[in-house]
C-alpha atoms as a PDB file:
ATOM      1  CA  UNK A   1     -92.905 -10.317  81.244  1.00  0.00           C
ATOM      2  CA  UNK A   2     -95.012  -7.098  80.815  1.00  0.00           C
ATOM      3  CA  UNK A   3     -97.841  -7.334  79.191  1.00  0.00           C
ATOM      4  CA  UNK A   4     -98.910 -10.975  78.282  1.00  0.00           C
ATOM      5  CA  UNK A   5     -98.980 -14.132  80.419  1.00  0.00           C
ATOM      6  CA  UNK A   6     -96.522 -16.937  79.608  1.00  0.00           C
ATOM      7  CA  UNK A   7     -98.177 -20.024  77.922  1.00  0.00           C
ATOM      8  CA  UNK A   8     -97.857 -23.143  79.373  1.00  0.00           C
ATOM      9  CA  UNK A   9     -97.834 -26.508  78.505  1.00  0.00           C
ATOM     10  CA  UNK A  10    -101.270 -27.729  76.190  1.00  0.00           C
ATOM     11  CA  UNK A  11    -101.195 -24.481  74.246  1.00  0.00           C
ATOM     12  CA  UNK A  12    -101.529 -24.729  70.394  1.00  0.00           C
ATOM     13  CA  UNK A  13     -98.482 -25.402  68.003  1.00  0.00           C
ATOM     14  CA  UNK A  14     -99.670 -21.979  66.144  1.00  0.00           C
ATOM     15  CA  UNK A  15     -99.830 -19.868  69.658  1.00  0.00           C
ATOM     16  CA  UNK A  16     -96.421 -21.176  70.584  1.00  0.00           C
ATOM     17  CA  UNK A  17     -94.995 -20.507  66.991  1.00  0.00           C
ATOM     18  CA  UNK A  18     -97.122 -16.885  67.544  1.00  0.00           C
ATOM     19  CA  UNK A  19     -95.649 -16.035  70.943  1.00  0.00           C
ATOM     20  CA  UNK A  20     -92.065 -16.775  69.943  1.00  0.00           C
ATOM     21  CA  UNK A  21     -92.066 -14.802  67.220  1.00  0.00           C
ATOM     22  CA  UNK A  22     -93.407 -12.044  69.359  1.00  0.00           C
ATOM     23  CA  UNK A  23     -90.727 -12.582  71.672  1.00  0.00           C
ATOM     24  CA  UNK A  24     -88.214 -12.554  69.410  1.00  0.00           C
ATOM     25  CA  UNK A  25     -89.150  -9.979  67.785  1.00  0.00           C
ATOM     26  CA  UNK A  26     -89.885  -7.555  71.783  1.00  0.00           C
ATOM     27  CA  UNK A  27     -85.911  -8.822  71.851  1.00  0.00           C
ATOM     28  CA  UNK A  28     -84.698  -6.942  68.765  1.00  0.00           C
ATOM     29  CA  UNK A  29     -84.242 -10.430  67.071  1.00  0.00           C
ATOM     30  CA  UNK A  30     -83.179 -10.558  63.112  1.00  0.00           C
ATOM     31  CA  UNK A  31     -86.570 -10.206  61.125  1.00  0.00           C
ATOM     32  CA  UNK A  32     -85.252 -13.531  59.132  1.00  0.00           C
ATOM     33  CA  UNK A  33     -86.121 -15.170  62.438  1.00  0.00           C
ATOM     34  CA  UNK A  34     -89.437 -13.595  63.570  1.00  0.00           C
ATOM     35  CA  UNK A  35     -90.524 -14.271  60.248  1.00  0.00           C
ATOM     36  CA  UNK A  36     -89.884 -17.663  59.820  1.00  0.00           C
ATOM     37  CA  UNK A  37     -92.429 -18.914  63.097  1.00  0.00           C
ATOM     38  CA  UNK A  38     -95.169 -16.021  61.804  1.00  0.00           C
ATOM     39  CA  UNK A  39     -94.872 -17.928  58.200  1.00  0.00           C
ATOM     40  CA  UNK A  40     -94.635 -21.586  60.127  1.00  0.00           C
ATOM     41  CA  UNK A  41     -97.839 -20.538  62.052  1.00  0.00           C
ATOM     42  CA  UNK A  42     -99.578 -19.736  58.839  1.00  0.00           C
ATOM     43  CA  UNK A  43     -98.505 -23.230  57.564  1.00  0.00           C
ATOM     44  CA  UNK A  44     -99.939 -24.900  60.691  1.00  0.00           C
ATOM     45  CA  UNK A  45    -103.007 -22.943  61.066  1.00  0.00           C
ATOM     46  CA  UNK A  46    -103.759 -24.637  57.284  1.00  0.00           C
ATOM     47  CA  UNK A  47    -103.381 -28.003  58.177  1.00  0.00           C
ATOM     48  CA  UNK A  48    -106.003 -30.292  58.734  1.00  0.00           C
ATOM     49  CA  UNK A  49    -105.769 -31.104  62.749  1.00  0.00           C
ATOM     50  CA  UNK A  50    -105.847 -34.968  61.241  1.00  0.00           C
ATOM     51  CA  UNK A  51    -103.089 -34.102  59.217  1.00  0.00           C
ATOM     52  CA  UNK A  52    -100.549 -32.465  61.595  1.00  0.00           C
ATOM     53  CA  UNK A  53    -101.467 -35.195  64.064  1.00  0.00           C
ATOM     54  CA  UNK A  54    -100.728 -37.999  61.256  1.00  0.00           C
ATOM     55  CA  UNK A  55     -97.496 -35.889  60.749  1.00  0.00           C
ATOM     56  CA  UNK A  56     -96.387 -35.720  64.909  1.00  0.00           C
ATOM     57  CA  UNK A  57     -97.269 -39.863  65.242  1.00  0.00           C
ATOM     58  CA  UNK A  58     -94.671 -40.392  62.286  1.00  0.00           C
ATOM     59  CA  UNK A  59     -91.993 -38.121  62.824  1.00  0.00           C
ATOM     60  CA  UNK A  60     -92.654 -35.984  59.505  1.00  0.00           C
ATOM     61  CA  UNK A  61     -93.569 -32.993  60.587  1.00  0.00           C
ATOM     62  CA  UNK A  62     -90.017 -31.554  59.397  1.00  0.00           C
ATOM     63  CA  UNK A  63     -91.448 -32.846  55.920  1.00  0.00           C
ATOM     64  CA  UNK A  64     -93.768 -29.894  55.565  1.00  0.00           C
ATOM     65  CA  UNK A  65     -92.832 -26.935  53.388  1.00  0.00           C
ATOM     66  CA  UNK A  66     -92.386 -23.969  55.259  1.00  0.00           C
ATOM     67  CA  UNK A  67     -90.747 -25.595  58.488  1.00  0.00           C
ATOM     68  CA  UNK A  68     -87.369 -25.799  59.950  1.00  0.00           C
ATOM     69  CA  UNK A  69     -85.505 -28.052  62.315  1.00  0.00           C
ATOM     70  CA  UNK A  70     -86.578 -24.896  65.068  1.00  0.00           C
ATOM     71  CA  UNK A  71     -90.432 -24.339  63.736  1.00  0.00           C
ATOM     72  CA  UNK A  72     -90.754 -28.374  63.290  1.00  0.00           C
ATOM     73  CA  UNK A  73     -89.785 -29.318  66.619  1.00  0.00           C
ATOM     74  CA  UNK A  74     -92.309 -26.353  68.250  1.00  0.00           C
ATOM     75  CA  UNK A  75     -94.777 -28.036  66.482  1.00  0.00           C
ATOM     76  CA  UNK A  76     -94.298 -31.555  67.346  1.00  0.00           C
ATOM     77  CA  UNK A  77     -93.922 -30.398  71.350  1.00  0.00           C
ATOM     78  CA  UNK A  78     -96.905 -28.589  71.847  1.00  0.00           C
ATOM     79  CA  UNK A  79     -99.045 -31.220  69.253  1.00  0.00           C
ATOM     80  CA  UNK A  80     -98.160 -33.487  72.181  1.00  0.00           C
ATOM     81  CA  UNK A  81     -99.152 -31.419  75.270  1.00  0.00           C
ATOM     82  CA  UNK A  82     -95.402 -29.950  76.208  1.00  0.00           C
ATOM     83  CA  UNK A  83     -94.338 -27.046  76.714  1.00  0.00           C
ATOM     84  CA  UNK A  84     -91.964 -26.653  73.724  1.00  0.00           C
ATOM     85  CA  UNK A  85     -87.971 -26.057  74.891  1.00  0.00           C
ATOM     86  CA  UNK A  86     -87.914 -23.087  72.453  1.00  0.00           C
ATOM     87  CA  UNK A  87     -90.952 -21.486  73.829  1.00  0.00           C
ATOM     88  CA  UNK A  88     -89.563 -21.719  77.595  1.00  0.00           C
ATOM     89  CA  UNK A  89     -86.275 -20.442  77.040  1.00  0.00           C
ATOM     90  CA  UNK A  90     -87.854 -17.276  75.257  1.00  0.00           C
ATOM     91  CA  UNK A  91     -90.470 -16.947  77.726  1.00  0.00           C
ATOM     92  CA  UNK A  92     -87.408 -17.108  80.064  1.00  0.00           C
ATOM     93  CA  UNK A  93     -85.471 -14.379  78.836  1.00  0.00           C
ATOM     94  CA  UNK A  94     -88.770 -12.321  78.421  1.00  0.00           C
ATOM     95  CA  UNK A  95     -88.819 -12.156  82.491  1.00  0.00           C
ATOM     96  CA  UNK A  96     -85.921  -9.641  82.304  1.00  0.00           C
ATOM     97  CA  UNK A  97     -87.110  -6.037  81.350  1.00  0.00           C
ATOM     98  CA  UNK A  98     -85.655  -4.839  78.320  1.00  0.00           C
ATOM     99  CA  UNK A  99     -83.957  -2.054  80.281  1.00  0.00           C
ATOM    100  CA  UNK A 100     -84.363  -1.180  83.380  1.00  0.00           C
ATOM    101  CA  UNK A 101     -86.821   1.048  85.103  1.00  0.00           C
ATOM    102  CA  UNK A 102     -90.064   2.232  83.092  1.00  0.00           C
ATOM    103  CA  UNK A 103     -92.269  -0.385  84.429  1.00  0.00           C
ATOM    104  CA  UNK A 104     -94.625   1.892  85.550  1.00  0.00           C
ATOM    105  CA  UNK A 105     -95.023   3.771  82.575  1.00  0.00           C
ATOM    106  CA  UNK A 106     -95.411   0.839  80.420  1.00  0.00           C
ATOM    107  CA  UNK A 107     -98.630  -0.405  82.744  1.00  0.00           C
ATOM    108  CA  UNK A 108    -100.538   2.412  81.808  1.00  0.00           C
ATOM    109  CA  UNK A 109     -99.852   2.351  78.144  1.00  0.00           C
ATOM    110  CA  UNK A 110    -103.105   1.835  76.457  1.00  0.00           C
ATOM    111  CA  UNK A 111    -101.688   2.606  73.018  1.00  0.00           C
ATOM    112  CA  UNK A 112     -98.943   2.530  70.441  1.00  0.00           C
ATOM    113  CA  UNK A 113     -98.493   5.775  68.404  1.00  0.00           C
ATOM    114  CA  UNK A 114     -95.461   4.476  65.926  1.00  0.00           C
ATOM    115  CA  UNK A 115     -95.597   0.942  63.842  1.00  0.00           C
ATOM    116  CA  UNK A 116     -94.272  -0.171  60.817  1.00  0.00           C
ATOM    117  CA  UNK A 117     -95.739  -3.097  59.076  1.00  0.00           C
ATOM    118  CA  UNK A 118     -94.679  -5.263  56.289  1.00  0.00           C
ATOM    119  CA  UNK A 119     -96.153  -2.661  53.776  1.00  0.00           C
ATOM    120  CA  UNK A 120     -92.874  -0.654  54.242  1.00  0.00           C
ATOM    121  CA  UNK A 121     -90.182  -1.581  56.517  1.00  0.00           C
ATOM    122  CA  UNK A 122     -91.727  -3.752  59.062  1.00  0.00           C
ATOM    123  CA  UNK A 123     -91.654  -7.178  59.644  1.00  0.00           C
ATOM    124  CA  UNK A 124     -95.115  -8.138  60.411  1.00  0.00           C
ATOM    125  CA  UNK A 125     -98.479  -8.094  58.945  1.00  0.00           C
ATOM    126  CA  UNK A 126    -101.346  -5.718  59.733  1.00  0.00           C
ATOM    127  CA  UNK A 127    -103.571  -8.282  60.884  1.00  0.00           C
ATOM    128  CA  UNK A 128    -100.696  -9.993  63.360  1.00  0.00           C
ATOM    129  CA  UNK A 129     -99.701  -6.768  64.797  1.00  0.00           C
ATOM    130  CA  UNK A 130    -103.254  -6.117  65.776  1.00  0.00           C
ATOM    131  CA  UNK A 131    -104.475  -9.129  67.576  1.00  0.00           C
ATOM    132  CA  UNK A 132    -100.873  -8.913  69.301  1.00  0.00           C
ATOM    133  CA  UNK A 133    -101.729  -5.189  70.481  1.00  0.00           C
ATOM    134  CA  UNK A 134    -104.709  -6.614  71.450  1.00  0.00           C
ATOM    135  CA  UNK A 135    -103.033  -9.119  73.225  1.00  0.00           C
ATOM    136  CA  UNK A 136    -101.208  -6.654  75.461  1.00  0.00           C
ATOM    137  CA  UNK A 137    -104.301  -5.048  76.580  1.00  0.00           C
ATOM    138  CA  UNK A 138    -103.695  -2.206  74.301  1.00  0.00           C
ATOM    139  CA  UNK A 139    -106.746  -0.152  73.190  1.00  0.00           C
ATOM    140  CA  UNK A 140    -105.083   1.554  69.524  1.00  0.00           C
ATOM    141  CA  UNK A 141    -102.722   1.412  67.493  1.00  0.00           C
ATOM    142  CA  UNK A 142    -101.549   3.789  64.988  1.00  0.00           C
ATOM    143  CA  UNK A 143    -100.399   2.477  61.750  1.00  0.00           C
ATOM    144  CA  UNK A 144     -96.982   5.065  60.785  1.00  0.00           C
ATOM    145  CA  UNK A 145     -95.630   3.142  57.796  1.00  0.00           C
ATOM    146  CA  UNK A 146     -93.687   5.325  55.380  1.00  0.00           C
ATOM    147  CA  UNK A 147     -94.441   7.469  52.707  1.00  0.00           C
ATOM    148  CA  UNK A 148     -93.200   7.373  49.261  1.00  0.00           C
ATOM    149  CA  UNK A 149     -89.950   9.167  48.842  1.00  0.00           C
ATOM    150  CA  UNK A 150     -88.174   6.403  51.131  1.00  0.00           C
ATOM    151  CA  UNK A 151     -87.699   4.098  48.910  1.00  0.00           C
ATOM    152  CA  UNK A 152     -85.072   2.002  51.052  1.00  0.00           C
ATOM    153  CA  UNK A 153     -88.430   1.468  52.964  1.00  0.00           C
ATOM    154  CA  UNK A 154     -90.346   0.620  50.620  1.00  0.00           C
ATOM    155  CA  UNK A 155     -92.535   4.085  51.473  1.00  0.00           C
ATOM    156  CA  UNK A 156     -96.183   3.519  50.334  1.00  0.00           C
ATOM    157  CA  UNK A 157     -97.574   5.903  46.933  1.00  0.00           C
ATOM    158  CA  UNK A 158    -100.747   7.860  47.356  1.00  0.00           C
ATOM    159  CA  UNK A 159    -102.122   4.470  45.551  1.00  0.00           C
ATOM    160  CA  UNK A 160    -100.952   2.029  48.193  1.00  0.00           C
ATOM    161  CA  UNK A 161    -101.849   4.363  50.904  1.00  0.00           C
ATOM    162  CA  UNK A 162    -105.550   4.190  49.571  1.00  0.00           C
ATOM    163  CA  UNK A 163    -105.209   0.228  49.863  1.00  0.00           C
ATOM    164  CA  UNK A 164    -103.818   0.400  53.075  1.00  0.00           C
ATOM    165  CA  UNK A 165    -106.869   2.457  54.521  1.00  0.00           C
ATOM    166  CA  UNK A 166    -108.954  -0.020  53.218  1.00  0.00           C
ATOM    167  CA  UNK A 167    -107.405  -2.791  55.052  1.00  0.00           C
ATOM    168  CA  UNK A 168    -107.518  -0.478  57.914  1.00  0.00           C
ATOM    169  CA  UNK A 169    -111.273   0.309  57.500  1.00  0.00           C
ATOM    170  CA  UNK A 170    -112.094  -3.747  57.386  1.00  0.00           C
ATOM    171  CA  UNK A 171    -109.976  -4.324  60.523  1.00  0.00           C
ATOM    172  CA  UNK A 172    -112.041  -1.674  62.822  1.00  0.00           C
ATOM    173  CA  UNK A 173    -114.923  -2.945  61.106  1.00  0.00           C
ATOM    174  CA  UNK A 174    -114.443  -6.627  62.138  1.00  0.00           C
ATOM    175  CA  UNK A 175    -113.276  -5.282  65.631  1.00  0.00           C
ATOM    176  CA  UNK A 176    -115.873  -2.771  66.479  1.00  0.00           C
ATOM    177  CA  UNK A 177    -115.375  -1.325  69.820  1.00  0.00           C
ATOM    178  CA  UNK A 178    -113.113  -3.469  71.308  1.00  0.00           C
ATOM    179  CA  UNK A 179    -109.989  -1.908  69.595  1.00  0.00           C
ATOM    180  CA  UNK A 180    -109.172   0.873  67.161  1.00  0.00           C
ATOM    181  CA  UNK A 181    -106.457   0.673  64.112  1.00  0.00           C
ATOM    182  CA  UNK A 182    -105.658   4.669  63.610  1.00  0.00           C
ATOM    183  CA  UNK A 183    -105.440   5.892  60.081  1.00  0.00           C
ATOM    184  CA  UNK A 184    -101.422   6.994  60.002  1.00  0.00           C
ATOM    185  CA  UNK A 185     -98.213   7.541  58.467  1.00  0.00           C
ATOM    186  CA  UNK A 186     -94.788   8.832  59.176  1.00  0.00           C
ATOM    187  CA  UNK A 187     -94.320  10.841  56.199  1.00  0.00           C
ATOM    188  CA  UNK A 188     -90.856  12.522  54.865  1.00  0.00           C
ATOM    189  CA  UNK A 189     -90.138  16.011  55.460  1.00  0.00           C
ATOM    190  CA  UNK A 190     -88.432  17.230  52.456  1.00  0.00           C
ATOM    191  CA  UNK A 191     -85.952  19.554  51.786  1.00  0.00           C
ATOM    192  CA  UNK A 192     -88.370  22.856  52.177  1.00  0.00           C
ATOM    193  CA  UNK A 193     -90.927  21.515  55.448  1.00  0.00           C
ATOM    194  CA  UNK A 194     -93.447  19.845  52.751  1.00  0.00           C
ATOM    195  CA  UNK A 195     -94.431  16.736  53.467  1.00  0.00           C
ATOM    196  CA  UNK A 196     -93.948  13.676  51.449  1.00  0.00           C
ATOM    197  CA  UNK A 197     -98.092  12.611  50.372  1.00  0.00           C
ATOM    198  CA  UNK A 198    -100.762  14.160  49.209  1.00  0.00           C
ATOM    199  CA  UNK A 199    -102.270  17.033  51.080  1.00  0.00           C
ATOM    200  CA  UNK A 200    -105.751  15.408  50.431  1.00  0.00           C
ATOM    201  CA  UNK A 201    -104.411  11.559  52.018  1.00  0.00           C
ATOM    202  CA  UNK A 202    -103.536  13.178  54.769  1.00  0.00           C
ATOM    203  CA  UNK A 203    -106.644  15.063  55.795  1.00  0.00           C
ATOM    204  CA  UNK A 204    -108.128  11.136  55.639  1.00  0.00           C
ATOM    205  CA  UNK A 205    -105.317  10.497  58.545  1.00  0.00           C
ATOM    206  CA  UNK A 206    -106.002  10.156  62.289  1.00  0.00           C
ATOM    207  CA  UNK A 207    -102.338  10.725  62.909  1.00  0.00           C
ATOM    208  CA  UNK A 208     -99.401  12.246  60.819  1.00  0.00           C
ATOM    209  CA  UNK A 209     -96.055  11.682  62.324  1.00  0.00           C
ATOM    210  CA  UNK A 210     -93.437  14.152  60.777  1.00  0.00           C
ATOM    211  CA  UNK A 211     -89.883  12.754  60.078  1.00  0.00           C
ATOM    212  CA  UNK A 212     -86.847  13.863  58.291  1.00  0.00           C
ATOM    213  CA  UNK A 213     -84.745  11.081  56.757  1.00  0.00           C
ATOM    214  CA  UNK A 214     -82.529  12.615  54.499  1.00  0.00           C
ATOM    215  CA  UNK A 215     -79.625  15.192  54.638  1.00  0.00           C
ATOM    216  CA  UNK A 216     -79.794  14.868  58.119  1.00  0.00           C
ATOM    217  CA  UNK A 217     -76.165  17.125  58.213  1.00  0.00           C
ATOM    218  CA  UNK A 218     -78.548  19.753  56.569  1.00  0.00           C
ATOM    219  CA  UNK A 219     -76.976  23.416  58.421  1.00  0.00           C
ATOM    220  CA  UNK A 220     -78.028  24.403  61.386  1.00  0.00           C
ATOM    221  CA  UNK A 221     -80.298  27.443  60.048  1.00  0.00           C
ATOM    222  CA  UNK A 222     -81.785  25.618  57.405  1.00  0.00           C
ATOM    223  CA  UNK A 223     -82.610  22.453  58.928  1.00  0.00           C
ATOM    224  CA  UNK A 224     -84.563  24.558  61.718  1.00  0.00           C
ATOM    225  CA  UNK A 225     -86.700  26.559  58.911  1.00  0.00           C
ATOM    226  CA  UNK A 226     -87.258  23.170  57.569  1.00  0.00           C
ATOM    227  CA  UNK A 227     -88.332  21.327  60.803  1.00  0.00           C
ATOM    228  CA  UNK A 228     -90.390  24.218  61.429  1.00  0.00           C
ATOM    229  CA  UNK A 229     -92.241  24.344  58.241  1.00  0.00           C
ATOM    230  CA  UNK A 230     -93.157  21.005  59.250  1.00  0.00           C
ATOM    231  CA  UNK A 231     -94.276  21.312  62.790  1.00  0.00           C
ATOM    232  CA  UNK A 232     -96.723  24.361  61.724  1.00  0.00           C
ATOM    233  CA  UNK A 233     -98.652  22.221  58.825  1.00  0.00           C
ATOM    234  CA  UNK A 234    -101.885  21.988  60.070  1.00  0.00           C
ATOM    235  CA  UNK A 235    -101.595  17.900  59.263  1.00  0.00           C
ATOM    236  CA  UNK A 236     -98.996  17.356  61.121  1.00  0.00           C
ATOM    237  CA  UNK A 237     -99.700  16.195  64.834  1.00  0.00           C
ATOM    238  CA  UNK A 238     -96.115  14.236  66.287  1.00  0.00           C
ATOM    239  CA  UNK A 239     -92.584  15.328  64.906  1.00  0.00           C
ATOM    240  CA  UNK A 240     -90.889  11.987  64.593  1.00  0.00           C
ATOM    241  CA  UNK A 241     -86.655  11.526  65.941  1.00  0.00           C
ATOM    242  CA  UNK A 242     -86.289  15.601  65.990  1.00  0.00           C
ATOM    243  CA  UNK A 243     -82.454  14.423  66.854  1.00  0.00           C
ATOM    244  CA  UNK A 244     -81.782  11.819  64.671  1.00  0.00           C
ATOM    245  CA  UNK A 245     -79.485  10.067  66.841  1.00  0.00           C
ATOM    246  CA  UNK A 246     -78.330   6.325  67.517  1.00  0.00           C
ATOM    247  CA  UNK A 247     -79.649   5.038  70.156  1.00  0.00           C
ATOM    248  CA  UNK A 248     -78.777   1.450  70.258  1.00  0.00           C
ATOM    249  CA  UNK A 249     -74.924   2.067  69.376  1.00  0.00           C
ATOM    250  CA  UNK A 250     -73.801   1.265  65.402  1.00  0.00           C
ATOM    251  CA  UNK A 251     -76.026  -0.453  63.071  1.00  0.00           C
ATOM    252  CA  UNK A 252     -79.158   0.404  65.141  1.00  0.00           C
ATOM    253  CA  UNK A 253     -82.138   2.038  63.294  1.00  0.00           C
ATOM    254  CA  UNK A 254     -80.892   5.970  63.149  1.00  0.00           C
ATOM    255  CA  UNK A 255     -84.442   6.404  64.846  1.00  0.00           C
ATOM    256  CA  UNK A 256     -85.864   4.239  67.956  1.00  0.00           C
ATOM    257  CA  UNK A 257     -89.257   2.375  66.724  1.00  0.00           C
ATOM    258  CA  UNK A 258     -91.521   2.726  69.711  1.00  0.00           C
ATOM    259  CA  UNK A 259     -93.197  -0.273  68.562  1.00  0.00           C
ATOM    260  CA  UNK A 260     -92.685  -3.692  69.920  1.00  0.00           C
ATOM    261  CA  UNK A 261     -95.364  -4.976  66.765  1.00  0.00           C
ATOM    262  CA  UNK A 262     -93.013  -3.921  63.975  1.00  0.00           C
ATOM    263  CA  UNK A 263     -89.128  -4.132  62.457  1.00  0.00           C
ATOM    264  CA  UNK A 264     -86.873  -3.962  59.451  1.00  0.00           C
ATOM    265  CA  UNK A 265     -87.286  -6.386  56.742  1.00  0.00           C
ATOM    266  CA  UNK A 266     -84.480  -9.145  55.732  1.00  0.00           C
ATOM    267  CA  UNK A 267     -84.470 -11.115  52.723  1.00  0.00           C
ATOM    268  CA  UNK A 268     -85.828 -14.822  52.670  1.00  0.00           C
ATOM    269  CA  UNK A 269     -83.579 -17.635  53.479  1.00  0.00           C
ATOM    270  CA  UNK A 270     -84.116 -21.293  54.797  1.00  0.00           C
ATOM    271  CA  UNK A 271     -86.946 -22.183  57.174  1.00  0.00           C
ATOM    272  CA  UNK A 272     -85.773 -22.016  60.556  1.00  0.00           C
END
């Protein structure tokens, strides 16, 4: 797998329930999934150790809120020094490039220029898709979630924007030079080339990914004036899925998410 080394047997029950959510989630897994080991590693990482090791020596760890036959039995492995059966099948399939070819390329990535967190439409916290990038050797990562008008993703107002740079701010400033989280956004063109925030947000911005969502059958002529209204705004640095195509065949995102630290949100169902 590119990127990270495998764990092996004696890691934690929170980096196993970590790295197969990770996995899952490099695999194009359901967000239900990946989110039910990143919410079964927070429950872990709160447990007393005496606690979870009370738990594995009487067969209750599948007692504990939060956990699922799946999550449970991840636990209980790794407690007791194995390599959990979950873990090593992932880790398994992970060997396999996701496609072919690229391998190069992806060696000398130092950076990821397009993620969604859970603030819009991804399925993963700030703070998780950090130490992850930082996990992969990465050196940045630019935050892109979406700006208000896209609603269906939960697009972020001027006032949540101003939150999330704040959480940004106290990241780099825990980090310091080992890793920076850029200041971003993919932001909506609209109908004329403006863009979907305030013009004063995104001078704050390090990067300001341009990206039209809507009336994407727009005519010819008018969706070029619009694209390029957007492309010569001073603010605007990457024009995001200029085709607007499918790329994975039908019900794939109508836009590839460079990402492997971010996805679509699903509603909550039983611990896996």
């Amino acid at each position: 797998m590119l990127g990270v080394a495998p764990l092996a047997a004696g890691c934690t029950p929170v980096d196993a329930l970590r790295r197969i959510a990770f996995l899952l989630e490099r695999s194009r897994a359901g967000t239900y999934r990946v989110q039910a080991f990143r919410k079964a590693a927070d429950v872990v990482a709160r447990m007393p150790s005496h606690e979870l090791a009370e738990r594995v020596e009487s067969a209750t760890v599948l007692e504990v809120a939060g956990l699922g036959p799946a999550t449970a039995a991840v636990v209980s492995e790794a407690a007791r020094g194995e390599l959990p059966a979950y873990l090593a099948s992932v880790q398994e399939q992970a060997q396999t490039p996701l496609a072919p070819g690229g391998e190069a390329l992806y060696a000398a990535l130092v950076g990821d220029l397009h993620s969604h967190s859970d603030w819009s439409d991804g399925g993963s916290p700030i703070e998780e898709m950090v130490l992850t990038a930082v996990e992969l050797g990465h050196e940045w990562l630019a935050l892109t979630d979406h700006s208000p008008r896209l609603k269906v993703a939960n697009g972020l107002s001027p006032e949540r924007l101003r939150r999330q740079l704040g959480v940004v701010d106290a990241i780099n400033a825990t980090l310091g030079e080992r890793f920076r989280l850029l200041r971003a956004i993919e932001v909506d063109i609209l109908d004329d080339g403006s863009l979907d925030q305030e013009t004063g947000l995104l001078a704050q911005l390090d990067v300001v990914t341009a990206s039209v969502h809507s009336k994407l059958r727009m005519p010819r002529d008018a969706m070029t004036r619009r694209m390029l209204a957007a492309v010569a705004n001073p603010r605007v640095n990457v024009l995001g899925h200029a085709t607007g195509r499918l790329v994975e065949g039908p019900g794939a995102p109508a836009h590839s998410r460079s990402s492997m630290l971010g996805s679509s949100s699903q509603p909550a169902r039983t611990p896996v």
